[in-house]
C-alpha atoms as a PDB file:
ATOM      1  CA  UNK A   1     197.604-146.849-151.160  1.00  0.00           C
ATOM      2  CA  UNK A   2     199.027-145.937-148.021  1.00  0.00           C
ATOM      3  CA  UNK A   3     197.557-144.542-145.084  1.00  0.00           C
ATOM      4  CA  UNK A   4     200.769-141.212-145.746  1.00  0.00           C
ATOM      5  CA  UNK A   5     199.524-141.340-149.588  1.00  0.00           C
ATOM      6  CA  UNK A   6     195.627-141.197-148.698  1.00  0.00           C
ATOM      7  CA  UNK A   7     196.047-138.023-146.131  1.00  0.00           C
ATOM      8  CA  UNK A   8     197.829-136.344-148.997  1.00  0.00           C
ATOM      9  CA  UNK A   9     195.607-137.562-152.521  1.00  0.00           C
ATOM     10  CA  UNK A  10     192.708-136.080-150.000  1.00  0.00           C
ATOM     11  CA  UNK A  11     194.213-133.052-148.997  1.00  0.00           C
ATOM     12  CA  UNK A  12     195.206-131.753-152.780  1.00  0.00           C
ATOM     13  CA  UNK A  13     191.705-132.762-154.037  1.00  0.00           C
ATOM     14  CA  UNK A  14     190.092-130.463-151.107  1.00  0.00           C
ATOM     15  CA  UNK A  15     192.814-127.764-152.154  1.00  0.00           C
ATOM     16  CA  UNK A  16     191.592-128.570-156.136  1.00  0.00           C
ATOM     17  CA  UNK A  17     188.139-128.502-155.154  1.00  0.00           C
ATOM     18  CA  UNK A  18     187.723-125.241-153.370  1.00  0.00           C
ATOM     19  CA  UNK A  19     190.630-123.621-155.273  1.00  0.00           C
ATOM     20  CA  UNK A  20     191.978-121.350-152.610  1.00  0.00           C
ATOM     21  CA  UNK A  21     194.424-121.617-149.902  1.00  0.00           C
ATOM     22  CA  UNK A  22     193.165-122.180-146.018  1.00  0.00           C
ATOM     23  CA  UNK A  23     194.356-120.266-143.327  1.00  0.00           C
ATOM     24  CA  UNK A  24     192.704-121.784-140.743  1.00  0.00           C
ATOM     25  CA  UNK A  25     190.541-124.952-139.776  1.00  0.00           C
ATOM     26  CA  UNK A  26     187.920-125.491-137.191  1.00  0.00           C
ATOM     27  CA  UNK A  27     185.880-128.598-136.322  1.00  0.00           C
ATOM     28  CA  UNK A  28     182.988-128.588-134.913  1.00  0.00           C
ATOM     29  CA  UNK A  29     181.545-131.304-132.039  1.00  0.00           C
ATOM     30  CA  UNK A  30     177.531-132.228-131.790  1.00  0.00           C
ATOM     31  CA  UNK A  31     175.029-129.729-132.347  1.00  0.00           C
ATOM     32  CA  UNK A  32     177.691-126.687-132.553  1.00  0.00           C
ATOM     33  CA  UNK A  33     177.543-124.528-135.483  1.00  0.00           C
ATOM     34  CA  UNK A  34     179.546-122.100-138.006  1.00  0.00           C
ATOM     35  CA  UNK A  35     178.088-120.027-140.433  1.00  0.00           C
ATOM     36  CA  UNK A  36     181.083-118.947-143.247  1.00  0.00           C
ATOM     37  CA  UNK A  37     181.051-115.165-145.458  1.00  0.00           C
ATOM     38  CA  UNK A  38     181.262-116.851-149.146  1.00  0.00           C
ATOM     39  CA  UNK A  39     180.053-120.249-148.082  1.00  0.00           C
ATOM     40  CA  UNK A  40     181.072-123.195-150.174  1.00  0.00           C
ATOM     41  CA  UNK A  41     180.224-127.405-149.512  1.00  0.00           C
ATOM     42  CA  UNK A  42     181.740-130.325-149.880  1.00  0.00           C
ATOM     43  CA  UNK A  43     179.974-133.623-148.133  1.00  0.00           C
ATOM     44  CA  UNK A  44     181.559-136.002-146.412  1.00  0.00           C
ATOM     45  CA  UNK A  45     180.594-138.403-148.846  1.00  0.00           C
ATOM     46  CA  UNK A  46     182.029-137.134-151.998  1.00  0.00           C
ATOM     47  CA  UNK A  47     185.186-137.560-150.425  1.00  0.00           C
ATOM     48  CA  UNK A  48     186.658-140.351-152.403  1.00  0.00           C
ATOM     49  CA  UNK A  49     189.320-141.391-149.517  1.00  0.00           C
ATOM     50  CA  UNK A  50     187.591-139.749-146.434  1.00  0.00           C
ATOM     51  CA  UNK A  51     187.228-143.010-144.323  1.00  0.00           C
ATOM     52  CA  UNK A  52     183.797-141.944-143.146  1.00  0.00           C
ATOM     53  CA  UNK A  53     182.360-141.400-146.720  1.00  0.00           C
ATOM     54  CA  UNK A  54     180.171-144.442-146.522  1.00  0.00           C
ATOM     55  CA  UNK A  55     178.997-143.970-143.143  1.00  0.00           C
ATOM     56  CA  UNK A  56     178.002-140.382-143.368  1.00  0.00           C
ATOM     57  CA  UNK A  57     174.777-139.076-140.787  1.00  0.00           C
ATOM     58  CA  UNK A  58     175.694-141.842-138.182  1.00  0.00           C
ATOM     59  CA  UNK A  59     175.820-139.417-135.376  1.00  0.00           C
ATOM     60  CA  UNK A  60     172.802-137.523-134.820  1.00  0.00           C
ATOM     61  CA  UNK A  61     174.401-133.383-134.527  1.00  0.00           C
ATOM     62  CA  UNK A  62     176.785-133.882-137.163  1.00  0.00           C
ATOM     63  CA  UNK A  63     176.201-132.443-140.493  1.00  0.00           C
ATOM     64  CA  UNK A  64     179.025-134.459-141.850  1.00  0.00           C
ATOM     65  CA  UNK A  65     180.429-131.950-144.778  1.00  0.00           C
ATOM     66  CA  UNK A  66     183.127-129.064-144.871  1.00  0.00           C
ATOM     67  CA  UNK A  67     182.502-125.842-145.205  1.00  0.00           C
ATOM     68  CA  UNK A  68     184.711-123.310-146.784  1.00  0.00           C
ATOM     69  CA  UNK A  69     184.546-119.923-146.701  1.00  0.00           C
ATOM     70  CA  UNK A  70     185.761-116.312-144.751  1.00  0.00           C
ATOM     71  CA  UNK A  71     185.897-115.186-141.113  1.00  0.00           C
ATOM     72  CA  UNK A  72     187.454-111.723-140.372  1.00  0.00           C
ATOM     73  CA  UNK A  73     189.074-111.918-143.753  1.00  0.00           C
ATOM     74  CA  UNK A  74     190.842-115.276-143.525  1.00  0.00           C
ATOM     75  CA  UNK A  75     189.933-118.453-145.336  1.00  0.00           C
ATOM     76  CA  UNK A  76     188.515-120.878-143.440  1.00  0.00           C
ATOM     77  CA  UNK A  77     187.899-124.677-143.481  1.00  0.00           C
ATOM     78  CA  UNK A  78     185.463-125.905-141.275  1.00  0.00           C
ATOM     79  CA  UNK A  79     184.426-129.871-140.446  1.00  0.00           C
ATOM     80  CA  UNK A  80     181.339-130.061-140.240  1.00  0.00           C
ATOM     81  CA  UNK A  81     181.677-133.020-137.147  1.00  0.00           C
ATOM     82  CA  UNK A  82     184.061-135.762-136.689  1.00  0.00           C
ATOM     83  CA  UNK A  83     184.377-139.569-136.927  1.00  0.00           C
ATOM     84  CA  UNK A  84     184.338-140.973-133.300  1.00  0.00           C
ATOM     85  CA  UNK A  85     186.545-144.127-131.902  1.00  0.00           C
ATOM     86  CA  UNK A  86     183.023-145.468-130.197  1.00  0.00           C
ATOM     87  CA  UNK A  87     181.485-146.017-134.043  1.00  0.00           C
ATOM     88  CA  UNK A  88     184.308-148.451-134.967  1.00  0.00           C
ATOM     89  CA  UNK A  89     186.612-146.558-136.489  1.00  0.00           C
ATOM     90  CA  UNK A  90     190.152-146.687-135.700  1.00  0.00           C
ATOM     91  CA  UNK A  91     192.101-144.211-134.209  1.00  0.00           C
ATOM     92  CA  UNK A  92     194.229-143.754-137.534  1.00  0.00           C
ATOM     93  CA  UNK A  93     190.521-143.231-139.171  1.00  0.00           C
ATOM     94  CA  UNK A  94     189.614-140.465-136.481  1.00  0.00           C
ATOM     95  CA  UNK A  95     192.974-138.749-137.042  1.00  0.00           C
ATOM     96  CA  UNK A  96     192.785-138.967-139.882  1.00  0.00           C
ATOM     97  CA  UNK A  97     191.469-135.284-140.986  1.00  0.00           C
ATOM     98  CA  UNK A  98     193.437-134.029-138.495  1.00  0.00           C
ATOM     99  CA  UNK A  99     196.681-135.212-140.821  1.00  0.00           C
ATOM    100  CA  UNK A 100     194.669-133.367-143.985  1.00  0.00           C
ATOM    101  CA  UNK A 101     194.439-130.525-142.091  1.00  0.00           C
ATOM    102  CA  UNK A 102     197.936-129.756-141.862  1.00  0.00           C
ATOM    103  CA  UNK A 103     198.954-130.675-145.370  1.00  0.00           C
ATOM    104  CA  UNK A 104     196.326-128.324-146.437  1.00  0.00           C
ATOM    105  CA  UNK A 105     199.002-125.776-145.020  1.00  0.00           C
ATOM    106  CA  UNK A 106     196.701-124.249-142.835  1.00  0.00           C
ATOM    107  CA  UNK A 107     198.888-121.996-139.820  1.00  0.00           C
ATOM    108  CA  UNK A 108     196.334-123.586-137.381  1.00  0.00           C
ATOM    109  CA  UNK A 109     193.391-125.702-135.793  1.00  0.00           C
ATOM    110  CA  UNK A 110     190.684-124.991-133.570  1.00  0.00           C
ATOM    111  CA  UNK A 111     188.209-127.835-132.009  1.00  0.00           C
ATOM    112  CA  UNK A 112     185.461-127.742-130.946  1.00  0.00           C
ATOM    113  CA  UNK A 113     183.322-130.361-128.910  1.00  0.00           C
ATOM    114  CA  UNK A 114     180.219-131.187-126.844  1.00  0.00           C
ATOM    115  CA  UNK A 115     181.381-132.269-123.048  1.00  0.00           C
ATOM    116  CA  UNK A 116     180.122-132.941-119.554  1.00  0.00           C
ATOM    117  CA  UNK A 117     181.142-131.004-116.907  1.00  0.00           C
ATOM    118  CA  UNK A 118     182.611-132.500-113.383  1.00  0.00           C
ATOM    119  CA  UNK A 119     184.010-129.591-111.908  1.00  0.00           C
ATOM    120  CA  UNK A 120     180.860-128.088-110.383  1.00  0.00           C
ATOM    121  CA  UNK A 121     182.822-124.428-110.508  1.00  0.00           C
ATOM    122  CA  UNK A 122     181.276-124.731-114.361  1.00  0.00           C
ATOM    123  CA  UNK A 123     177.510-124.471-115.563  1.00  0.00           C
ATOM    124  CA  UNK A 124     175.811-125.984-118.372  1.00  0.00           C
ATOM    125  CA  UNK A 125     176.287-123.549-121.680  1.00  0.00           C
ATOM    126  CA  UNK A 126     179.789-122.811-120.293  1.00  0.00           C
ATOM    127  CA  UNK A 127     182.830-122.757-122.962  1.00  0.00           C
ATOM    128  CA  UNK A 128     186.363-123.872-121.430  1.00  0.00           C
ATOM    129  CA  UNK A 129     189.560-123.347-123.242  1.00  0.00           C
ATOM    130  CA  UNK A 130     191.774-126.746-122.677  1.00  0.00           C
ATOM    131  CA  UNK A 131     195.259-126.579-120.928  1.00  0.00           C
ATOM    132  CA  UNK A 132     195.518-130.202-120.495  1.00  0.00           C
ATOM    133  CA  UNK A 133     193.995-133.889-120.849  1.00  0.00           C
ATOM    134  CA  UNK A 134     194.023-137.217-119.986  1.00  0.00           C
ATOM    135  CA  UNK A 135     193.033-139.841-121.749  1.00  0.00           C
ATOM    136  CA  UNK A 136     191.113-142.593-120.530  1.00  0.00           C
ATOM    137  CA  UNK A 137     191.154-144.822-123.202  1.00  0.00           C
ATOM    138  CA  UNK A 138     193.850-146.966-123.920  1.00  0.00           C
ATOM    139  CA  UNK A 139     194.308-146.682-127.593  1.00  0.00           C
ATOM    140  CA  UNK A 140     195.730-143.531-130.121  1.00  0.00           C
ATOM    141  CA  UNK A 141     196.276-142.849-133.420  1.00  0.00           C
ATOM    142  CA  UNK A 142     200.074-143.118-132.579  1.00  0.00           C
ATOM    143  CA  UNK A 143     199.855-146.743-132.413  1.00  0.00           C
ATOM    144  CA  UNK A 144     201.747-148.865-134.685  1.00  0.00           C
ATOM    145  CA  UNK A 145     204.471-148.234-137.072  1.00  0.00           C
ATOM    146  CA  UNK A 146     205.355-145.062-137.103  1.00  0.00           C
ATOM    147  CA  UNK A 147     204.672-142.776-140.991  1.00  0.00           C
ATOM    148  CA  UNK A 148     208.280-140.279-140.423  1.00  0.00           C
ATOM    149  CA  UNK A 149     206.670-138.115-142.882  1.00  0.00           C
ATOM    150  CA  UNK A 150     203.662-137.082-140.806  1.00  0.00           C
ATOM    151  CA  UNK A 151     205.732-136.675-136.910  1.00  0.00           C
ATOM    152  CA  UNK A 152     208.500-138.314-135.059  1.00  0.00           C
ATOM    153  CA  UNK A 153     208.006-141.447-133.220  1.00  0.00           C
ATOM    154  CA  UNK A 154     207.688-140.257-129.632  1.00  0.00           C
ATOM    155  CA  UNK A 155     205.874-136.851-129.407  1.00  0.00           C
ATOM    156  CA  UNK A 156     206.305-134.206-126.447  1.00  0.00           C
ATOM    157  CA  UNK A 157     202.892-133.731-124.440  1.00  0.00           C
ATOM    158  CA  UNK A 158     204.032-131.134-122.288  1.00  0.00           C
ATOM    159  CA  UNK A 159     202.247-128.439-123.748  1.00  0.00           C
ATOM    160  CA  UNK A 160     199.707-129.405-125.831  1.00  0.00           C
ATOM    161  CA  UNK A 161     198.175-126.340-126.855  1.00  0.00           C
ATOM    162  CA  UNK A 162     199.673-123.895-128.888  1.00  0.00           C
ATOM    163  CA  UNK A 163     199.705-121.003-126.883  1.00  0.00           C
ATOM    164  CA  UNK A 164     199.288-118.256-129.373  1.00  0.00           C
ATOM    165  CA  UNK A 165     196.546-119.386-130.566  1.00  0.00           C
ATOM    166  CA  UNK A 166     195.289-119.696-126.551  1.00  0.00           C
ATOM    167  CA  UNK A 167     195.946-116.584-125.288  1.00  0.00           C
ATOM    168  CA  UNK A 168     194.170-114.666-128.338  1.00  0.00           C
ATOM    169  CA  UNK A 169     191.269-116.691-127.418  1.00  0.00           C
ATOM    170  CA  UNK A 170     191.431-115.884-123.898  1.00  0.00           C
ATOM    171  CA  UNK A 171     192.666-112.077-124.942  1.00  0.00           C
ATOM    172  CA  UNK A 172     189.426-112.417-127.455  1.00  0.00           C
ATOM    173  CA  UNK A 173     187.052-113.536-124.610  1.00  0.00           C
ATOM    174  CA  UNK A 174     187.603-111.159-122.635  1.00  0.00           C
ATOM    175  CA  UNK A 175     187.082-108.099-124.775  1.00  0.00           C
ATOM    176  CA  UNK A 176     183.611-109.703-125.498  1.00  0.00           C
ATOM    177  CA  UNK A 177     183.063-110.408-121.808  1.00  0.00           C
ATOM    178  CA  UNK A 178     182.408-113.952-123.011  1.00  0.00           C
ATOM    179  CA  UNK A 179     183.854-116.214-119.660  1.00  0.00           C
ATOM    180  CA  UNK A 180     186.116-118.626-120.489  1.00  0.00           C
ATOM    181  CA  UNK A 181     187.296-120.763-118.598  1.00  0.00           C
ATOM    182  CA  UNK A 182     190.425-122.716-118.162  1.00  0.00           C
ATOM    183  CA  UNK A 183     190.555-126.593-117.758  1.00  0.00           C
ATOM    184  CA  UNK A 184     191.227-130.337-117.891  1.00  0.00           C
ATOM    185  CA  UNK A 185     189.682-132.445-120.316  1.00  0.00           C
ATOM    186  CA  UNK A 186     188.975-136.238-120.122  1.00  0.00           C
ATOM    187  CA  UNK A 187     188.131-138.560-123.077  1.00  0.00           C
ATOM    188  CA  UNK A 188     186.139-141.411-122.718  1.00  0.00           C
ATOM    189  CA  UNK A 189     185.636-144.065-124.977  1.00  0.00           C
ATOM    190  CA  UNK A 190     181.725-144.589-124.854  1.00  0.00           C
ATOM    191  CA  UNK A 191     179.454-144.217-126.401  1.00  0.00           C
ATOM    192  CA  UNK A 192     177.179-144.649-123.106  1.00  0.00           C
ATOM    193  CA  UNK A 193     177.055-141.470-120.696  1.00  0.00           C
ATOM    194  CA  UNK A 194     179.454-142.376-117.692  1.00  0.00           C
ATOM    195  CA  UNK A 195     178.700-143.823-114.750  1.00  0.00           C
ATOM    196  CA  UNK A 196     178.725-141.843-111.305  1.00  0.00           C
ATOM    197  CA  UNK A 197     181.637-143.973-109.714  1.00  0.00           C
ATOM    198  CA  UNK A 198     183.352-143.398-112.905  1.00  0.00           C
ATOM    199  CA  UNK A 199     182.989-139.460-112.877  1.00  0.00           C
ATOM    200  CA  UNK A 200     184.270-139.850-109.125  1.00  0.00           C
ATOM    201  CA  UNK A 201     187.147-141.327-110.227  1.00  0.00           C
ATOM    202  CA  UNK A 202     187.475-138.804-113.162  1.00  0.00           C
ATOM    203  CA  UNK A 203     186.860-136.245-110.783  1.00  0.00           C
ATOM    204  CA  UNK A 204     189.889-137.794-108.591  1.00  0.00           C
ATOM    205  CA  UNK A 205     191.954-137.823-111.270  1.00  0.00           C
ATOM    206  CA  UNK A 206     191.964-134.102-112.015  1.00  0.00           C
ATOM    207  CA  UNK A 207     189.294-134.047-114.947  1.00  0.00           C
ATOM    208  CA  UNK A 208     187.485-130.924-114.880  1.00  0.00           C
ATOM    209  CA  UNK A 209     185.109-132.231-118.094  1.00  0.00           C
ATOM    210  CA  UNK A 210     184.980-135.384-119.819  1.00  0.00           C
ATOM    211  CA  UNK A 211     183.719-136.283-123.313  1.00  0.00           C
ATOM    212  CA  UNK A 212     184.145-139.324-126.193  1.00  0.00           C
ATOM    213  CA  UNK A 213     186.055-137.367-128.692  1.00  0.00           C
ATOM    214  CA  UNK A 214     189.492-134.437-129.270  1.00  0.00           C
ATOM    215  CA  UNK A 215     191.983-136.026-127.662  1.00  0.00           C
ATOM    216  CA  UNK A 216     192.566-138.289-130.605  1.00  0.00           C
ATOM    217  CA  UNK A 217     192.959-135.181-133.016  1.00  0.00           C
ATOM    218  CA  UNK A 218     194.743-133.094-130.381  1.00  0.00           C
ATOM    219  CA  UNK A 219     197.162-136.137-130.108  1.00  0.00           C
ATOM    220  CA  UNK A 220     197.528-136.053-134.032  1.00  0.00           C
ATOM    221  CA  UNK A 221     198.190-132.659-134.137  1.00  0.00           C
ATOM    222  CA  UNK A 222     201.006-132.345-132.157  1.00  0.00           C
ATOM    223  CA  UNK A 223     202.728-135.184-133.691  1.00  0.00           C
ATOM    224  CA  UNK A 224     202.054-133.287-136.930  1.00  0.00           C
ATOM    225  CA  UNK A 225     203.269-130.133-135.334  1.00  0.00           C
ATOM    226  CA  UNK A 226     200.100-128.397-136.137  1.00  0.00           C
ATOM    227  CA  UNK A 227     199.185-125.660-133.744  1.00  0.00           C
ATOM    228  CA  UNK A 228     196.470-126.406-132.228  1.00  0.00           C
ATOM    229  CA  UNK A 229     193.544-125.431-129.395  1.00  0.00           C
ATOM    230  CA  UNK A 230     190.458-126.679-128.040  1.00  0.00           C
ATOM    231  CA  UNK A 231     187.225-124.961-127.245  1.00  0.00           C
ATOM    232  CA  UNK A 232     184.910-127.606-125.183  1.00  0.00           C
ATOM    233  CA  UNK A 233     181.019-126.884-124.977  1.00  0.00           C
ATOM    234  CA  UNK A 234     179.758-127.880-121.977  1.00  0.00           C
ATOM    235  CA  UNK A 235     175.984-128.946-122.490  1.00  0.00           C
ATOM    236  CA  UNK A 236     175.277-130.506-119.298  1.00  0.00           C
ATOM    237  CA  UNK A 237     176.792-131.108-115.845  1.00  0.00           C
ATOM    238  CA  UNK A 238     178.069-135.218-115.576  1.00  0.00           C
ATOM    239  CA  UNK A 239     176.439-138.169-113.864  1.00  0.00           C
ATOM    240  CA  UNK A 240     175.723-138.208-110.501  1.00  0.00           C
ATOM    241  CA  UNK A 241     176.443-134.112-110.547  1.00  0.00           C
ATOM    242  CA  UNK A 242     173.157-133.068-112.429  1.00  0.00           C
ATOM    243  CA  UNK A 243     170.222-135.007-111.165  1.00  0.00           C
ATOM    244  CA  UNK A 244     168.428-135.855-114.141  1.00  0.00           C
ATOM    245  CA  UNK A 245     169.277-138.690-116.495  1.00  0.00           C
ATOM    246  CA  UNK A 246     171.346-137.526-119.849  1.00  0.00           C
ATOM    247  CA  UNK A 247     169.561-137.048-123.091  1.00  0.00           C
ATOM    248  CA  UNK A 248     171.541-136.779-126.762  1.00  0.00           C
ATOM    249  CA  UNK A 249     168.689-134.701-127.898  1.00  0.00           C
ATOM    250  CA  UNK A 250     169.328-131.961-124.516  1.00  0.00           C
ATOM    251  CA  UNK A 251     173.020-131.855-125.447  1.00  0.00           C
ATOM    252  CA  UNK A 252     172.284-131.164-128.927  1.00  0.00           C
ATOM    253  CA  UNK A 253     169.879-127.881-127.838  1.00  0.00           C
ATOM    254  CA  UNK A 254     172.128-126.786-125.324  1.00  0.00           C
ATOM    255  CA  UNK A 255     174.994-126.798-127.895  1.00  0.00           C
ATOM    256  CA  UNK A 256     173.026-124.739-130.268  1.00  0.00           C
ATOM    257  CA  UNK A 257     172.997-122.391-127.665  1.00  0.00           C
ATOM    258  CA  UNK A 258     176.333-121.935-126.904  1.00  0.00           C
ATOM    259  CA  UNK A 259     176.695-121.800-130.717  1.00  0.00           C
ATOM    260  CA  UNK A 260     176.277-118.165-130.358  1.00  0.00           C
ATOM    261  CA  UNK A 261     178.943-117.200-127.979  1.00  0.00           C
ATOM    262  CA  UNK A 262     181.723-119.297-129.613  1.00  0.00           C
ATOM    263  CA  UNK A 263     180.804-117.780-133.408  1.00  0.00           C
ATOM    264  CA  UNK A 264     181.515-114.801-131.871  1.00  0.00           C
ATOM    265  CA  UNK A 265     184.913-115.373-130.026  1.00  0.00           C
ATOM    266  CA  UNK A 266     186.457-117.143-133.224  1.00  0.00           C
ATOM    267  CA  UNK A 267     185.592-114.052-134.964  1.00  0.00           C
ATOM    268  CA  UNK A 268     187.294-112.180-132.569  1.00  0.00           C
ATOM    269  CA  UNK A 269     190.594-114.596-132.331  1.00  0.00           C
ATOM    270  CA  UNK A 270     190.612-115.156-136.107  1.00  0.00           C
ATOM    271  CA  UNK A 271     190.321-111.224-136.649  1.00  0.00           C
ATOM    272  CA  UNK A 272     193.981-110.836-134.036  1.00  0.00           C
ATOM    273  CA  UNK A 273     195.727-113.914-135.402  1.00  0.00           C
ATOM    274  CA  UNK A 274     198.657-113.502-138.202  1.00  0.00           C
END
């Protein structure tokens, strides 16, 4: 089959298997979790097209299922971590849920990820909403032939991020006195932690954060026309800003952390939205 005819054979058996519609989706980066009202599972694994259903538990922080299940009264689809460019995949194959996503119908997608931080106005544990990126990688799931069905061949970048769903999370934030801040996001390839002359040049460049995964979703998304924002976790400062040498296993606890704060503000934004 088709790459087209695989997004959709997997989107109606998640709609089959869980048997409701989804109002909104949320995925979640390393060591970041989601509890759901009404919980139900599906692993990665008994996904018969899912390209990452053979290769399940490769990342350590990613519990590699979807959960399904109620926030504030909407239904809610959550991935359970992602499929990453740096593990071999194609960028079609890390898109690929993004494209399932919106031909589950769902009126919207929030991601989540685990990030460094450059711009030494942030702390470790801080969240930042996304208003922009670059990418620093050279390939994206727009590559090739273009599938008409699924976007148009050249896609508009200059806003990104739907801004609905951004200013309820900033309107959300603030009625929790959560900070959130605002900023530029940078996505690496990897999978090794940067070097300091490359976070100066990052840092040059305008990136405010930089991390190995989103963009290629975020890119998907808006060729799919699916509404989407980013809410980037960041668990440590970057190389050559923080002194100390990076460790998965830190970023991981320091995501679990911050787990806490962004539960609460997608309670709050899914509780406003339509």
């Amino acid at each position: 089959m088709t790459y087209y005819q695989n997004i959709i054979e997997t989107a109606n058996y998640i709609i089959k298997y869980f048997g409701e519609p989804i109002d909104y989706a949320v995925v979640l980066g390393s060591g970041i979790t989601l509890e759901l009202e009404d919980q139900q599972e599906l692993g990665y694994e008994a996904i018969p097209l899912f390209p990452g259903n053979k290769h399940a538990n490769r990342v350590k922080g990613h519990a590699n299922k979807l959960t399904f299940g109620k926030i504030s009264g909407k239904n809610v689809l959550v991935l359970n971590g992602r499929l990453h460019y740096y593990e071999g995949y194609s960028m079609k194959d890390v898109a690929f849920m993004t494209y399932v996503v919106k031909h589950l119908g769902v009126k919207g997608l929030f991601i989540t990820n685990a990030c460094g931080a450059i711009n030494t106005n942030f702390r470790e544990g801080d969240i930042v909403c996304l208003d922009d990126f670059i990418s620093l990688v050279s390939n994206n799931p727009l590559m090739g032939e273009n599938e008409p069905r699924l976007g148009e061949r050249f896609v508009d970048m200059t806003t990104p991020f739907d801004s609905y769903l951004v200013e309820n999370l900033h309107k959300s934030a603030k009625k929790l006195d959560i900070t959130l801040h605002t900023g530029v996001y940078g996505f690496f390839q990897g999978p090794y932690f940067e070097t300091r002359a490359e976070i100066r040049a990052f840092k040059t460049m305008g990136c405010d954060l930089v991390g190995m995964s989103t963009v290629p979703e975020v890119i998907a998304a808006n060729h799919a026309s699916l509404p989407v924002a980013v809410l980037a976790c960041a668990t440590n400062m970057a190389t050559g800003i923080q002194e100390k040498k990076h460790d998965h296993e830190h970023v991981l606890q320091t995501a679990q952390k911050i787990s806490e704060n962004l539960k609460k503000l997608l309670i709050e934004t899914l509780q406003n939205l339509k």
